[in-house]
Protein backbone atom coordinates (compact mmCIF):
# COMPACT_ATOMS: atom_id res chain seq x y z
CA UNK A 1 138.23 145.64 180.58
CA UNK A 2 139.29 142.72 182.99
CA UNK A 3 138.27 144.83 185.88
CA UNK A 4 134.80 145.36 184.23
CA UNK A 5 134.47 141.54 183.59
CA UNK A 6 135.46 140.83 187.13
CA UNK A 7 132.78 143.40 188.45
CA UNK A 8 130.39 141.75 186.09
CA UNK A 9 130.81 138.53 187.73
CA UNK A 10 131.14 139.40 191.14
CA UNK A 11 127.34 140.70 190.23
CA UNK A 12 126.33 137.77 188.41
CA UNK A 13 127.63 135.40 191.53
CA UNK A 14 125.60 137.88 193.41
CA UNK A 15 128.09 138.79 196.09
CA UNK A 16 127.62 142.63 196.14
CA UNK A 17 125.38 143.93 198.15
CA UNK A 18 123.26 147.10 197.93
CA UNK A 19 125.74 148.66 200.32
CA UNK A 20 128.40 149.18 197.38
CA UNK A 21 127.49 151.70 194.97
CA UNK A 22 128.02 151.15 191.27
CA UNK A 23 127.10 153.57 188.09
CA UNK A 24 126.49 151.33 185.32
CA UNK A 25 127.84 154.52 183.19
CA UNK A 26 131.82 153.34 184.97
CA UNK A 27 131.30 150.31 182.18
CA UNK A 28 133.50 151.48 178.93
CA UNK A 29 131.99 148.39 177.21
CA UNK A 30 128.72 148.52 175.85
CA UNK A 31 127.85 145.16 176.35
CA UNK A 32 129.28 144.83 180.00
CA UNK A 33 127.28 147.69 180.49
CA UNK A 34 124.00 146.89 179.86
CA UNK A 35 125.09 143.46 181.62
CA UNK A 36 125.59 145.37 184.82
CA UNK A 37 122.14 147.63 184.32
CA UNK A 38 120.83 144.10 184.71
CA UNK A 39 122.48 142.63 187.26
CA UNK A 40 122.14 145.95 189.42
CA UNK A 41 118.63 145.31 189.21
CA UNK A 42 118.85 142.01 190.68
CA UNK A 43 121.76 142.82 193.35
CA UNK A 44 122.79 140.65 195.91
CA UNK A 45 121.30 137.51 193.99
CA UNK A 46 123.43 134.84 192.08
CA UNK A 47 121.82 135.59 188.71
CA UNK A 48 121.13 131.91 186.21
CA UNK A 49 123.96 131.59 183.95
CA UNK A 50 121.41 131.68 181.25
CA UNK A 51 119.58 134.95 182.20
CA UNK A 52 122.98 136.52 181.35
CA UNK A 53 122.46 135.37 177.99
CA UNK A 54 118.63 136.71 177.63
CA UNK A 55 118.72 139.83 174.78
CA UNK A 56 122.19 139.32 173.55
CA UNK A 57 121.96 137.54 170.20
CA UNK A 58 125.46 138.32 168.53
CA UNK A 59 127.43 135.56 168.50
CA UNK A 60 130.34 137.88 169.47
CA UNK A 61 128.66 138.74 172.62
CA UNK A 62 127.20 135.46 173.54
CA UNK A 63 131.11 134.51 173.89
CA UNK A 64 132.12 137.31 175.57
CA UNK A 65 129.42 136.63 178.20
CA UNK A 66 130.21 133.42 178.33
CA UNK A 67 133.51 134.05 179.21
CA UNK A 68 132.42 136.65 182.13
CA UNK A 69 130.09 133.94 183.12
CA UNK A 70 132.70 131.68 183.57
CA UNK A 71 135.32 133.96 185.69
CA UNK A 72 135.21 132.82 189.49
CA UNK A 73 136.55 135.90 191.53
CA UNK A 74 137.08 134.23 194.75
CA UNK A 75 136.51 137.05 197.36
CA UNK A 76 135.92 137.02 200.88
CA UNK A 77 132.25 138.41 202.14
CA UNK A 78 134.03 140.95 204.10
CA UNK A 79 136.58 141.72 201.35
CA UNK A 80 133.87 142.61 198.82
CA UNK A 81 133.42 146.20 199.18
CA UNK A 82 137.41 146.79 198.87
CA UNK A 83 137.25 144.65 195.99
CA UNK A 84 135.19 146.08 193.85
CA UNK A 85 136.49 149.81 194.96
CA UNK A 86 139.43 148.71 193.09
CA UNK A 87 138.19 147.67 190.74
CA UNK A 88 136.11 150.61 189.98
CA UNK A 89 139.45 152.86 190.79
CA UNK A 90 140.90 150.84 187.72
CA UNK A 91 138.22 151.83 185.58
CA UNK A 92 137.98 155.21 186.23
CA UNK A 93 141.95 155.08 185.61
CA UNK A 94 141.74 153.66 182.50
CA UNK A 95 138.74 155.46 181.37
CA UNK A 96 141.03 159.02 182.11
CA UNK A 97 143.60 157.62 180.55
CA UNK A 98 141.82 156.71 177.65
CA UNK A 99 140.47 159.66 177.24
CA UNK A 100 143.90 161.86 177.67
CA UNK A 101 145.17 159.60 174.79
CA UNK A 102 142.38 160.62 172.58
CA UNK A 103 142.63 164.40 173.47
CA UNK A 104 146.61 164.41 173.06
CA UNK A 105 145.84 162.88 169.34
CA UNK A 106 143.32 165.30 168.88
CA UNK A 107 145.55 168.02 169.88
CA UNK A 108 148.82 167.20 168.13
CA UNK A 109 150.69 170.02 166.35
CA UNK A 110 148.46 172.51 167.95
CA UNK A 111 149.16 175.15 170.47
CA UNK A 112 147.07 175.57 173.51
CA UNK A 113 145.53 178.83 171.62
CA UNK A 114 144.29 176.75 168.77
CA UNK A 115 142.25 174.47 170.55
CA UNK A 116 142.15 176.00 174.36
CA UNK A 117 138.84 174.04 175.01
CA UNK A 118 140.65 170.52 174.36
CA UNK A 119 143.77 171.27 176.29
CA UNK A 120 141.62 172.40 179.27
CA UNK A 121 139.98 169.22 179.27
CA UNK A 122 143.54 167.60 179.36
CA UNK A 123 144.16 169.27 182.49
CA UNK A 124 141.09 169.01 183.98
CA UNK A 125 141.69 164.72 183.14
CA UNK A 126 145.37 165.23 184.44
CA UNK A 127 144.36 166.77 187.92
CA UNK A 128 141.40 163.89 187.95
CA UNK A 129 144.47 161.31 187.05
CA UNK A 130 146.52 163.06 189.74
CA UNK A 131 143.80 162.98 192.34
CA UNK A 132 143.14 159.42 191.40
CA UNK A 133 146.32 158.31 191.68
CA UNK A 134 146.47 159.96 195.42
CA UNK A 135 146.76 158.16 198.47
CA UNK A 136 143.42 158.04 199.93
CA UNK A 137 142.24 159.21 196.62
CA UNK A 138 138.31 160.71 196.40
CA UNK A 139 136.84 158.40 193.33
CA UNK A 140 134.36 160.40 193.36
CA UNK A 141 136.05 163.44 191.50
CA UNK A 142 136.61 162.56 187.92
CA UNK A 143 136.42 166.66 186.65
């Protein structure tokens, strides 16, 4: 999640251009997602600290906003685009991994011809963690 929150405000501080792609869908979080549907809208403009704020009436969210408000990720302008390539890489890990957790639960005390639809999805998320994990690694390919 810190690597979403960082991405959020790197957005909100309106440092990344149109030139970096981002899928709003790479956001786990619900509310950092629809954060970043937003501030995708308005790329490559600081965004008002209280526009952030504008739909999100739980009180749990208004803190958690405020605290992604708050975060200043001190990049350089030409470090930007290697920034937040990490820090999508580190979502997309932890997403897989997340994911592989749930399926080996899921799949506990089973053999492969119980459930061969789940345990081809764990290898399908292993060769994506594998591929991911890869120098010069394609982010693209998540399987």
């Amino acid at each position: 999640v810190k690597a979403q929150q960082h991405l959020i405000a790197l957005l909100a501080q309106g440092k990344v251009g149109e030139d970096v792609e981002i899928d709003p869908q790479e956001f786990s979080d619900p509310l950092l997602r629809r954060l970043a549907e937003g501030l995708l809208a308005q790329r490559g403009e600081a965004m008002a600290a209280s526009r952030l704020l504008d739909g999100v009436e739980d009180d749990e969210e208004r803190k958690a906003v405020s605290a992604v408000r708050a975060l200043e990720v001190d990049v350089q302008p030409g470090q930007v685009g290697a920034v937040v390539r990490d820090y999508l890489h580190t979502m997309r890990r932890h997403e897989i991994e997340a994911q592989m957790e749930e399926l080996s639960k899921r799949m506990e005390g089973q053999r492969p011809s119980d459930a061969p639809e789940l345990f081809e999805r764990y290898l399908q998320l292993n060769a994506a963690l594998t591929r991911l994990k890869a120098p010069n690694h394609d982010t693209t390919q998540v399987g």
